[in-house]
C-alpha atoms as a PDB file:
ATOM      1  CA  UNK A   1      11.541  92.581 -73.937  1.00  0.00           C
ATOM      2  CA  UNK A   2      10.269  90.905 -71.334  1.00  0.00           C
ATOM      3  CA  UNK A   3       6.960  92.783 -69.446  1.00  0.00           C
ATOM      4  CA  UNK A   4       5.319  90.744 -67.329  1.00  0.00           C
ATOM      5  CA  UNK A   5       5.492  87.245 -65.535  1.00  0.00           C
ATOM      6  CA  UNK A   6       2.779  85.703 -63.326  1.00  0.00           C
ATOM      7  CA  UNK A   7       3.367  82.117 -61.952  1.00  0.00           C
ATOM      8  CA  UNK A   8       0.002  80.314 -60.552  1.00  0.00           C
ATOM      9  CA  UNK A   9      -1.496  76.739 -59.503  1.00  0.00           C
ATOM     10  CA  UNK A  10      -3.226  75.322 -62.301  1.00  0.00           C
ATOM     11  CA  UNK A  11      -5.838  73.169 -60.278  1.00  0.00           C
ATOM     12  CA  UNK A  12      -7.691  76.483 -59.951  1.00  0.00           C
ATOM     13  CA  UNK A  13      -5.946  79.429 -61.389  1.00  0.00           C
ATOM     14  CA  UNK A  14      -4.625  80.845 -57.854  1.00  0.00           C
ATOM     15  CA  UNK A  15      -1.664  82.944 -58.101  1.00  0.00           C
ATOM     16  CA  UNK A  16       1.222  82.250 -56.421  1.00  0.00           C
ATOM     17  CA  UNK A  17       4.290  85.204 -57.355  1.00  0.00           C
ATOM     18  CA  UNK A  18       4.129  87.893 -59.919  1.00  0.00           C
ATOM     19  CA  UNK A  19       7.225  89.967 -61.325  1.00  0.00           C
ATOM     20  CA  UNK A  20       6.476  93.101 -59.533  1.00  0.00           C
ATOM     21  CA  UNK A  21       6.044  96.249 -61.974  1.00  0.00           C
ATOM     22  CA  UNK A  22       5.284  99.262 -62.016  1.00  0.00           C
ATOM     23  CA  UNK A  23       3.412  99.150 -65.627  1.00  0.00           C
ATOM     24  CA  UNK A  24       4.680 102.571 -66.840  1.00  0.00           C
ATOM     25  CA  UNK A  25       5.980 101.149 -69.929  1.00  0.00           C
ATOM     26  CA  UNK A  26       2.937  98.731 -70.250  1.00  0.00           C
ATOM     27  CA  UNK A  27       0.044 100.494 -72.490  1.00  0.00           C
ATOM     28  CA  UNK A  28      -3.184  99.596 -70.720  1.00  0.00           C
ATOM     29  CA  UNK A  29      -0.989  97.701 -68.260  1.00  0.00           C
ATOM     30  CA  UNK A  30      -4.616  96.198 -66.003  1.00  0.00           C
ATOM     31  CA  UNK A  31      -6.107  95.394 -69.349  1.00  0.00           C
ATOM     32  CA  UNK A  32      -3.209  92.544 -70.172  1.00  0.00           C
ATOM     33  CA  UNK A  33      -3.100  91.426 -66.621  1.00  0.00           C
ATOM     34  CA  UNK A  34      -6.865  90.550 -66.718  1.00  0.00           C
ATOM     35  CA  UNK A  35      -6.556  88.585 -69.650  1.00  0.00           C
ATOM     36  CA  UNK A  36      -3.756  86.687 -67.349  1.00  0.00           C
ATOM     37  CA  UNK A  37      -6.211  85.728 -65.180  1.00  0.00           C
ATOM     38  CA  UNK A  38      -8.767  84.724 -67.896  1.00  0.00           C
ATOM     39  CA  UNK A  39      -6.134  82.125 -69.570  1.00  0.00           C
ATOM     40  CA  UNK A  40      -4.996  80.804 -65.850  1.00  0.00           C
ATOM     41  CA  UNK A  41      -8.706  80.483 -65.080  1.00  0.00           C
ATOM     42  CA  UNK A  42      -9.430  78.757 -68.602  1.00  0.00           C
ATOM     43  CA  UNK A  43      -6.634  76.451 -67.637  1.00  0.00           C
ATOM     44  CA  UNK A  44      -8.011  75.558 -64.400  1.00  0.00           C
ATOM     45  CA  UNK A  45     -11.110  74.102 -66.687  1.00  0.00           C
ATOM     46  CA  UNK A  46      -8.564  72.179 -68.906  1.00  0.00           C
ATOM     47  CA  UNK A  47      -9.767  74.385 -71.662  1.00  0.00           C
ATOM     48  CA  UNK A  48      -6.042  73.985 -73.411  1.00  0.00           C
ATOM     49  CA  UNK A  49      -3.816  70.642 -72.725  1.00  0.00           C
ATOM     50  CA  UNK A  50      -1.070  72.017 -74.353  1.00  0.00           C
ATOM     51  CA  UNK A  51       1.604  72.590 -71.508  1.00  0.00           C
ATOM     52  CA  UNK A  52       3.753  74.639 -73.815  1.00  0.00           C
ATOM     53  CA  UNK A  53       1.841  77.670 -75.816  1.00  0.00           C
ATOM     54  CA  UNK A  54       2.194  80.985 -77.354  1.00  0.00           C
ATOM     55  CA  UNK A  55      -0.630  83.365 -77.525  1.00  0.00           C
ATOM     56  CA  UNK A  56      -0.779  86.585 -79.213  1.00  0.00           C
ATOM     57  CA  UNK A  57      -2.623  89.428 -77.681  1.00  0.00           C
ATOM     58  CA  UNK A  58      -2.657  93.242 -79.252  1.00  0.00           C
ATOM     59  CA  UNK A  59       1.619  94.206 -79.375  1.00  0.00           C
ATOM     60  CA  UNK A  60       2.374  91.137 -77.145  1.00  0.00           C
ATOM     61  CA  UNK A  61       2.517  87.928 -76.739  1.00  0.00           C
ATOM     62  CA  UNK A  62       1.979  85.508 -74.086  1.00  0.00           C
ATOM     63  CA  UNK A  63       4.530  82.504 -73.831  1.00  0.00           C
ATOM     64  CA  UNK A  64       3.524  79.707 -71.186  1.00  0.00           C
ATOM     65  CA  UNK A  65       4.601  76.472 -69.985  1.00  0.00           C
ATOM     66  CA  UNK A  66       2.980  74.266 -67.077  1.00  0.00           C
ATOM     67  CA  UNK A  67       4.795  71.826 -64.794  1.00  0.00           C
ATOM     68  CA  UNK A  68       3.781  70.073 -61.856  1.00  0.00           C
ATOM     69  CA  UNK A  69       0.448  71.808 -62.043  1.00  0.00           C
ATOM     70  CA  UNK A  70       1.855  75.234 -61.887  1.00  0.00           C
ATOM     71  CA  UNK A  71       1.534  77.653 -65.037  1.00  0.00           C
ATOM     72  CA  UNK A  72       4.501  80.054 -65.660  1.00  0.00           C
ATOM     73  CA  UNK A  73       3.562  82.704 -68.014  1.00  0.00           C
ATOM     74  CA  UNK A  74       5.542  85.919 -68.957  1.00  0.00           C
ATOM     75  CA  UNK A  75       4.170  88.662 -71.445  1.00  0.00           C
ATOM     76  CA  UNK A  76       6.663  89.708 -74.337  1.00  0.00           C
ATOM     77  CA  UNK A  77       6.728  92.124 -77.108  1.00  0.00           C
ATOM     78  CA  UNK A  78       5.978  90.352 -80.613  1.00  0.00           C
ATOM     79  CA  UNK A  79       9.663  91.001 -81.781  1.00  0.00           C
ATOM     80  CA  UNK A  80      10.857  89.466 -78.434  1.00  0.00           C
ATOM     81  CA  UNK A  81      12.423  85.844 -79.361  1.00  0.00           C
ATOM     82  CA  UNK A  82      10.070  83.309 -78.485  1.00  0.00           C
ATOM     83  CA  UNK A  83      13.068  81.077 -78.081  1.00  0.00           C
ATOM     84  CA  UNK A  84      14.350  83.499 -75.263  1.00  0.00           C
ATOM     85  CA  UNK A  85      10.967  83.921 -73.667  1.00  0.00           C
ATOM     86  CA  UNK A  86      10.338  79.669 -73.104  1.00  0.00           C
ATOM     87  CA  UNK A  87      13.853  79.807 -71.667  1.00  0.00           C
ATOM     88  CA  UNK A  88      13.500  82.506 -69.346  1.00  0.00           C
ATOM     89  CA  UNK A  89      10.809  80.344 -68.038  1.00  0.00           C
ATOM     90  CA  UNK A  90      12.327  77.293 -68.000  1.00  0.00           C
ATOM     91  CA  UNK A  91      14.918  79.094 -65.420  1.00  0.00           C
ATOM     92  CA  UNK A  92      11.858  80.894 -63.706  1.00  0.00           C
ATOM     93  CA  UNK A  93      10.316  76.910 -63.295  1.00  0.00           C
ATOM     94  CA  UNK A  94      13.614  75.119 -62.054  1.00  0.00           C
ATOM     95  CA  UNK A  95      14.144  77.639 -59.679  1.00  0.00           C
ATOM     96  CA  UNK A  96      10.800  77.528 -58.308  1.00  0.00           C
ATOM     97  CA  UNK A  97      10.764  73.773 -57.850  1.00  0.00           C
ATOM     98  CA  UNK A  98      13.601  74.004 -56.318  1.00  0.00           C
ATOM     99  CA  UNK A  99      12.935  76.709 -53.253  1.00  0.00           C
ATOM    100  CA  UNK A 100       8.841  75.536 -53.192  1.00  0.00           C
ATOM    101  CA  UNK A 101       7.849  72.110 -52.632  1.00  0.00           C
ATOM    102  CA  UNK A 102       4.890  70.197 -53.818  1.00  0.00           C
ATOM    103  CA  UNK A 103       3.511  69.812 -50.746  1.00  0.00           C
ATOM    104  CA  UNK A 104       3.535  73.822 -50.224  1.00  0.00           C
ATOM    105  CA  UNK A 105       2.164  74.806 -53.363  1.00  0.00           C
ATOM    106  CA  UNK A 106      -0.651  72.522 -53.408  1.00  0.00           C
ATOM    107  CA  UNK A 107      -1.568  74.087 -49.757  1.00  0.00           C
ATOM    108  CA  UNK A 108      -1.710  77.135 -50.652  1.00  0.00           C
ATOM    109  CA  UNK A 109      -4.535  79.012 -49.762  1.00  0.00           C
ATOM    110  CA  UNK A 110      -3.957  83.183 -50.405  1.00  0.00           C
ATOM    111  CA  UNK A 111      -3.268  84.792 -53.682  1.00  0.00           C
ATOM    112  CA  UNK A 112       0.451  85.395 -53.872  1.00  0.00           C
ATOM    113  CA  UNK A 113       1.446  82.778 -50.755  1.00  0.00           C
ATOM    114  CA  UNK A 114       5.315  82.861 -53.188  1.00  0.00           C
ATOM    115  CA  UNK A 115       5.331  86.429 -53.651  1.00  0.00           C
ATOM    116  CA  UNK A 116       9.291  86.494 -51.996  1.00  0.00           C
ATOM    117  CA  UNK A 117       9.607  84.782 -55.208  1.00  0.00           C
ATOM    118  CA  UNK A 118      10.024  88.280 -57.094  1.00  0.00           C
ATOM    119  CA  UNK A 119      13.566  89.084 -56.073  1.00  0.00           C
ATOM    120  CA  UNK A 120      14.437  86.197 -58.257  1.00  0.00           C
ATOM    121  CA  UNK A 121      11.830  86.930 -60.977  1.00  0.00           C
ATOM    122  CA  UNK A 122      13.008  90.547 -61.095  1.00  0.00           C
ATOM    123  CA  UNK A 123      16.878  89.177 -60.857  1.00  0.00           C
ATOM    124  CA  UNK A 124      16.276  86.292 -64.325  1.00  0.00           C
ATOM    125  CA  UNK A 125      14.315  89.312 -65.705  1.00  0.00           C
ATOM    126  CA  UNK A 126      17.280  91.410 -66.339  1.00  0.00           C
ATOM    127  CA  UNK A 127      19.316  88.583 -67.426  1.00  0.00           C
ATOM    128  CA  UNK A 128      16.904  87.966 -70.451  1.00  0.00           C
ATOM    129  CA  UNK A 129      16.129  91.827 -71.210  1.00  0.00           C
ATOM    130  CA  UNK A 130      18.885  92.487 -73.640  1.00  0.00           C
ATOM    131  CA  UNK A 131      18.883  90.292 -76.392  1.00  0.00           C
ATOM    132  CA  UNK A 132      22.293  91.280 -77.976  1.00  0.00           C
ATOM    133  CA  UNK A 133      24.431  89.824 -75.094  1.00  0.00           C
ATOM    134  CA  UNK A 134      26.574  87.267 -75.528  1.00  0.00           C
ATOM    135  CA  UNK A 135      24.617  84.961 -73.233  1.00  0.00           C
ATOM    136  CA  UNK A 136      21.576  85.379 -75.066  1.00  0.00           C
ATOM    137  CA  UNK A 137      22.757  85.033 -78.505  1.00  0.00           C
ATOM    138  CA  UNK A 138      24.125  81.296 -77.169  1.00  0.00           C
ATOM    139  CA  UNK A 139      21.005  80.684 -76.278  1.00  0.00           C
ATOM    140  CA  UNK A 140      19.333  81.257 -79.685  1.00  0.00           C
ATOM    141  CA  UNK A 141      22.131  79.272 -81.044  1.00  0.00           C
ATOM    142  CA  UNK A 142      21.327  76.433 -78.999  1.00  0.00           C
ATOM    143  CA  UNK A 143      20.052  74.181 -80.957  1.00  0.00           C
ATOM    144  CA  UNK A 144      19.402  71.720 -78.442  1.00  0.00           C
ATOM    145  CA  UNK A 145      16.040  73.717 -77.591  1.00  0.00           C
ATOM    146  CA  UNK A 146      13.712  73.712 -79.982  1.00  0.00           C
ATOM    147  CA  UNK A 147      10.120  75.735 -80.222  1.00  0.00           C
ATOM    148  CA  UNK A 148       9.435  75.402 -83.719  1.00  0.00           C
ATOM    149  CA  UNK A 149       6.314  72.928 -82.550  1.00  0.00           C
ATOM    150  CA  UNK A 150       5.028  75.070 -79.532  1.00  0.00           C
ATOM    151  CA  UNK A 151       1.826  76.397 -80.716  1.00  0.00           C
ATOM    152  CA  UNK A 152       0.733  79.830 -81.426  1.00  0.00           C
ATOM    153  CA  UNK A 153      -3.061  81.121 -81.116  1.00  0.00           C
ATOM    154  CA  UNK A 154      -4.839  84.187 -80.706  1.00  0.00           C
ATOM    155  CA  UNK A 155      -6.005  85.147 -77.406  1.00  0.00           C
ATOM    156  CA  UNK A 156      -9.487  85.828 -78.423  1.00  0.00           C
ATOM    157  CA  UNK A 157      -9.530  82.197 -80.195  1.00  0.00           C
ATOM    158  CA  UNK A 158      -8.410  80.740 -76.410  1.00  0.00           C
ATOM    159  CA  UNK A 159     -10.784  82.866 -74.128  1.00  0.00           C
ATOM    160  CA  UNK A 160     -13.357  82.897 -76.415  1.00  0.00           C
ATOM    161  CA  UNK A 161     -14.294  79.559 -75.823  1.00  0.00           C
ATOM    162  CA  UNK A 162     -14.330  79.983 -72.126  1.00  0.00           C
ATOM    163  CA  UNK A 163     -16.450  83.103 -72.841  1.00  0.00           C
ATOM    164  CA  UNK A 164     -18.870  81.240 -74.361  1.00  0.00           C
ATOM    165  CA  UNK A 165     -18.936  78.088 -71.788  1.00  0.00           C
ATOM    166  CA  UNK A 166     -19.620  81.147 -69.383  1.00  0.00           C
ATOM    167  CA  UNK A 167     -22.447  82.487 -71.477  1.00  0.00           C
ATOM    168  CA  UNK A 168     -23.592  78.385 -71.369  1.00  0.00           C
ATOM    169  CA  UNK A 169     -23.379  78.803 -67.573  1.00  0.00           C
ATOM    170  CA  UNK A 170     -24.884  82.171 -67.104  1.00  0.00           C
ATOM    171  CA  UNK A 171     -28.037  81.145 -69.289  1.00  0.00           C
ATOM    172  CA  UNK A 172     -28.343  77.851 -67.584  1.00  0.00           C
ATOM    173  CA  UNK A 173     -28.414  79.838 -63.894  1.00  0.00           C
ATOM    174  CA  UNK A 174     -30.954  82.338 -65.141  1.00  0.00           C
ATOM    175  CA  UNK A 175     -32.974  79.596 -66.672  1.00  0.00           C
ATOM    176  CA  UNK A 176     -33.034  77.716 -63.420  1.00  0.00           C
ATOM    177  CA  UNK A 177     -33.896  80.722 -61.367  1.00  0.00           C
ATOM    178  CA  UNK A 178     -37.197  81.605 -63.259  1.00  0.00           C
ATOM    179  CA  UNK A 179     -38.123  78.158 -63.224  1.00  0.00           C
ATOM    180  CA  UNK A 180     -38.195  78.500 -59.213  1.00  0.00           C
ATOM    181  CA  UNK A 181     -39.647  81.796 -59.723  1.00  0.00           C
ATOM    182  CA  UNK A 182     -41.955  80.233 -61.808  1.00  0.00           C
ATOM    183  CA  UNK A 183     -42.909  77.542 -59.494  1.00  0.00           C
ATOM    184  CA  UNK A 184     -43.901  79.758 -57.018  1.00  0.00           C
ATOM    185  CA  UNK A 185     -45.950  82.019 -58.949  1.00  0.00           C
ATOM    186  CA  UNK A 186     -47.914  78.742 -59.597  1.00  0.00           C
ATOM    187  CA  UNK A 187     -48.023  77.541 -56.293  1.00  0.00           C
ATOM    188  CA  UNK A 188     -49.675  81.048 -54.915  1.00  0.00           C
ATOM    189  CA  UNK A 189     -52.057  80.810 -57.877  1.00  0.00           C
ATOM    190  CA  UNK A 190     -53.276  77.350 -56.747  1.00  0.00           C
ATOM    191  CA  UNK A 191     -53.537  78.274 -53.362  1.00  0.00           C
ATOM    192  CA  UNK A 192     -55.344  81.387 -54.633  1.00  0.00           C
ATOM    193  CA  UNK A 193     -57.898  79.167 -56.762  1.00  0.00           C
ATOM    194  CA  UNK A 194     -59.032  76.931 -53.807  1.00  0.00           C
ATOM    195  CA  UNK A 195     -59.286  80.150 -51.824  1.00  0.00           C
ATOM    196  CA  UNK A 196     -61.841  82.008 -53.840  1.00  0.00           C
ATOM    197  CA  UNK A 197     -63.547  77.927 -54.379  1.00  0.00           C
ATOM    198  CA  UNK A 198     -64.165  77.398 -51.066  1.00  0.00           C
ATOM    199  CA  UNK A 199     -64.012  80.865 -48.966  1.00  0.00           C
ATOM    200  CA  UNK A 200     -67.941  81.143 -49.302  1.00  0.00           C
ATOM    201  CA  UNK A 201     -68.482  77.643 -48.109  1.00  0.00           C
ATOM    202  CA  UNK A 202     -66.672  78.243 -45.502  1.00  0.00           C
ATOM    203  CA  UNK A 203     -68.571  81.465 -44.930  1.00  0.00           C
ATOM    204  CA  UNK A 204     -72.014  79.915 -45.162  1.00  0.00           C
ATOM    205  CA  UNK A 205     -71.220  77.032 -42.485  1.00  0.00           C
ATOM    206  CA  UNK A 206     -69.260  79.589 -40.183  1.00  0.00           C
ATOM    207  CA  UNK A 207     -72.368  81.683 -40.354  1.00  0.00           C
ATOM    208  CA  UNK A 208     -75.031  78.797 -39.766  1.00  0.00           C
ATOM    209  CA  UNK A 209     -72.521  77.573 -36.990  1.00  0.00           C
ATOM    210  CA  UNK A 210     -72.703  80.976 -35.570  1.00  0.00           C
ATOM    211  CA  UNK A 211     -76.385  80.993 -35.497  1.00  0.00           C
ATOM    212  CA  UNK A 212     -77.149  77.659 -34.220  1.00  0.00           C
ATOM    213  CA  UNK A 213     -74.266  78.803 -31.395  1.00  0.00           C
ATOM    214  CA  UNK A 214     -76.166  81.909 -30.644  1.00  0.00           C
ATOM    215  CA  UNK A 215     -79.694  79.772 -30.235  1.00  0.00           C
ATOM    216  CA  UNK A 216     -78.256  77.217 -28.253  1.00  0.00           C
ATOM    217  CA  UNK A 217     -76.915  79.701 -25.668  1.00  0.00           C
ATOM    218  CA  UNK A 218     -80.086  81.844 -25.640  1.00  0.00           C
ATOM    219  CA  UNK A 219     -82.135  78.614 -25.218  1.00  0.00           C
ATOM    220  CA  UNK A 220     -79.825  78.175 -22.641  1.00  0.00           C
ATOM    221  CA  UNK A 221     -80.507  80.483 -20.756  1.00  0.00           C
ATOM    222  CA  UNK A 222     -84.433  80.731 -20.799  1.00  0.00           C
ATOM    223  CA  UNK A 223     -84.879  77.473 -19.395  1.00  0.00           C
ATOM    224  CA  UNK A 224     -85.342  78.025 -16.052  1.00  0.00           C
ATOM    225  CA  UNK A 225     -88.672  80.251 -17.389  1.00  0.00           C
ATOM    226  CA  UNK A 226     -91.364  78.118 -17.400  1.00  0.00           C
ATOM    227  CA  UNK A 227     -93.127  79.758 -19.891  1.00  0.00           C
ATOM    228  CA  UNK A 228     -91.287  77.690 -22.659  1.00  0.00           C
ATOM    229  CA  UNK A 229     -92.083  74.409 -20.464  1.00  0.00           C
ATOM    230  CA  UNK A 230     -95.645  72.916 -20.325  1.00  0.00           C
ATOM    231  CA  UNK A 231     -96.196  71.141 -17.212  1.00  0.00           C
ATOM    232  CA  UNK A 232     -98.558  68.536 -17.270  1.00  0.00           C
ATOM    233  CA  UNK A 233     -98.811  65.930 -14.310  1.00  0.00           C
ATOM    234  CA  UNK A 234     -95.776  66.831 -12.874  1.00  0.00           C
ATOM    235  CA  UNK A 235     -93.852  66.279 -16.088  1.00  0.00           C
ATOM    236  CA  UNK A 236     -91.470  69.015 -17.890  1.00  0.00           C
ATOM    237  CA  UNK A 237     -92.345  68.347 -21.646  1.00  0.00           C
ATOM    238  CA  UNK A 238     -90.060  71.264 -23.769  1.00  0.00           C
ATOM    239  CA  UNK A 239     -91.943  72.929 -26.314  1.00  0.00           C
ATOM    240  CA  UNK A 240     -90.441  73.859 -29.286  1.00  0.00           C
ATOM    241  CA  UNK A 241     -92.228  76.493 -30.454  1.00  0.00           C
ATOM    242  CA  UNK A 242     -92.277  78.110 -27.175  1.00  0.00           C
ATOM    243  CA  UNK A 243     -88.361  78.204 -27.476  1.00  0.00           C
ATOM    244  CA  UNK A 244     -88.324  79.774 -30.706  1.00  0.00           C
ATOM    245  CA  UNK A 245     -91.196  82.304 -29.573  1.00  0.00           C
ATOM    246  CA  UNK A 246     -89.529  83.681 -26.226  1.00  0.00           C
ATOM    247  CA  UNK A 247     -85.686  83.701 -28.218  1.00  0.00           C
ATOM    248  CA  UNK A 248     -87.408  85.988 -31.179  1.00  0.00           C
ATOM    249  CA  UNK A 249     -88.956  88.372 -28.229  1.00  0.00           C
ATOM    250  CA  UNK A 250     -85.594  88.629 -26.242  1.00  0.00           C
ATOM    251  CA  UNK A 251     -83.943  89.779 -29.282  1.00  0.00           C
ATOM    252  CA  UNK A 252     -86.497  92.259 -30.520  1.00  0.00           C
END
C-alpha cells in the first residue's frame, strides 16, 4: 500500500507537493518523513546518481525516480509491488510535467509552491492502493516495464554517508572557529607582553617629563624676583643655583 509521496527539486532538495495525510496508519509517521528530507537533501549533494532506486527503511520502503531535476518519491509497505510503486510514479511524473513547466519549477522559491498538486496525488493514490484489481494485475503483467535492475539499498547505507560528510563539515567549522579563537587569545597575549615591557618606561619618562614640566613653570614664574638674577653692570646674568634654591623654598 501506498503511504506517502513527496515530489521535490533536486538542485537543492526544496519540496514542491506532498500527498496530504493524515499519518494515522503511519507508525512514527514524522520519523519516515524526516528521513524524506535527509535522502532529497543527500540528492541535492549528488550523493546517489542513480535516478531510479529503492531503499528500505524499518516496514517500508522508499521507491524513487528523478526527471528533469525533480525527485518523485512515494513510501510503500515491503510487500507492496515494487513494480506498482515505480509506476505509480511514472503517472505521478507525466502528470506533473505536464501541468508545471520547467521554467516554474526551477523558480520556485517556497516549500510546497505545487501543493494544488495533491488532488491528483491523492486521486493516482487510490488507483494504485488495491493491488488485486484488474488494472493493477495488467500492470504487473506488463512486461514491457522492467525493475529487475533498479537498485535496492538500505537507508542507513544511503544517509549514512551524508551523515558522515556532515560530521566532516561540522569538525571542519569547529576547527576553524578555535583557530580564530585562538588567534585572538594570542593577539591579546602579545599586546599584553609589550604592555608589562614597556609600561615602566613609559612611567619613568612620564614622571621625569612631569618634573622637568613642574620646574620649568615654577622657574617661570620666579623670574621677575631678582633674587635668582645677579646684576652686575647693568647685565641680567641667571644663576642657576639661585633657581634651584628659591624653587626648593617655594615648595617647602
Amino acid at each position: 500500500m501506498v503511504k506517502l509521496t513527496m515530489i521535490a527539486r533536486v538542485t537543492d532538495g526544496l519540496p514542491l507537493a506532498e500527498g496530504l495525510d493524515d499519518g494515522r496508519d503511519i507508525q512514527d509517521a514524522e520519523f519516515y518523513k524526516q528521513q524524506v528530507k535527509a535522502l532529497f537533501k543527500n540528492l541535492s549533494r549528488g550523493q546517489n546518481e542513480a535516478s531510479r532506486m529503492s531503499v528500505e527503511s524499518g516496514p517500508y520502503v522508499f521507491h524513487y525516480i528523478i526527471e528533469g531535476r525533480v525527485c518523485y518519491l512515494t513510501m510503500c509497505d515491503r510487500a507492496y509491488p515494487k513494480k506498482l510503486a515505480f509506476q505509480y510514479l511514472e503517472d505521478l511524473k507525466n502528470e506533473f510535467e505536464r501541468v508545471n513547466g520547467g521554467a516554474q519549477i526551477e523558480t520556485a522559491a517556497r516549500p510546497y509552491a505545487f501543493i494544488k498538486f495533491d488532488t491528483f496525488i491523492q486521486k493516482t493514490k487510490k488507483l494504485y492502493q488495491d493491488t488485486h484489481t484488474q488494472r493493477n494485475i495488467a500492470k504487473l503483467n506488463d512486461e514491457l516495464y522492467e525493475v529487475h535492475q533498479i537498485m535496492t539499498r538500505n537507508v542507513q547505507e544511503v544517509l549514512g554517508v551524508g551523515e558522515k560528510l556532515d560530521q566532516v563539515s561540522q569538525m571542519s567549522s569547529r576547527l576553524t572557529s578555535e583557530s580564530r579563537i585562538y588567534a585572538d587569545k594570542a593577539r591579546d597575549l602579545n599586546r599584553q607582553a609589550l604592555i608589562r615591557k614597556w609600561a615602566p618606561v613609559a612611567i619613568v619618562l612620564g614622571v621625569v617629563f612631569l618634573l622637568f614640566w613642574v620646574k620649568t613653570k615654577l622657574c617661570g614664574v620666579l623670574i621677575p624676583d631678582l633674587k635668582i638674577f645677579g646684576v652686575q653692570n647693568g647685565d641680567f646674568e641667571p644663576r642657576e643655583e639661585l633657581c634651584d634654591d628659591v624653587t626648593k623654598s617655594r615648595l617647602s
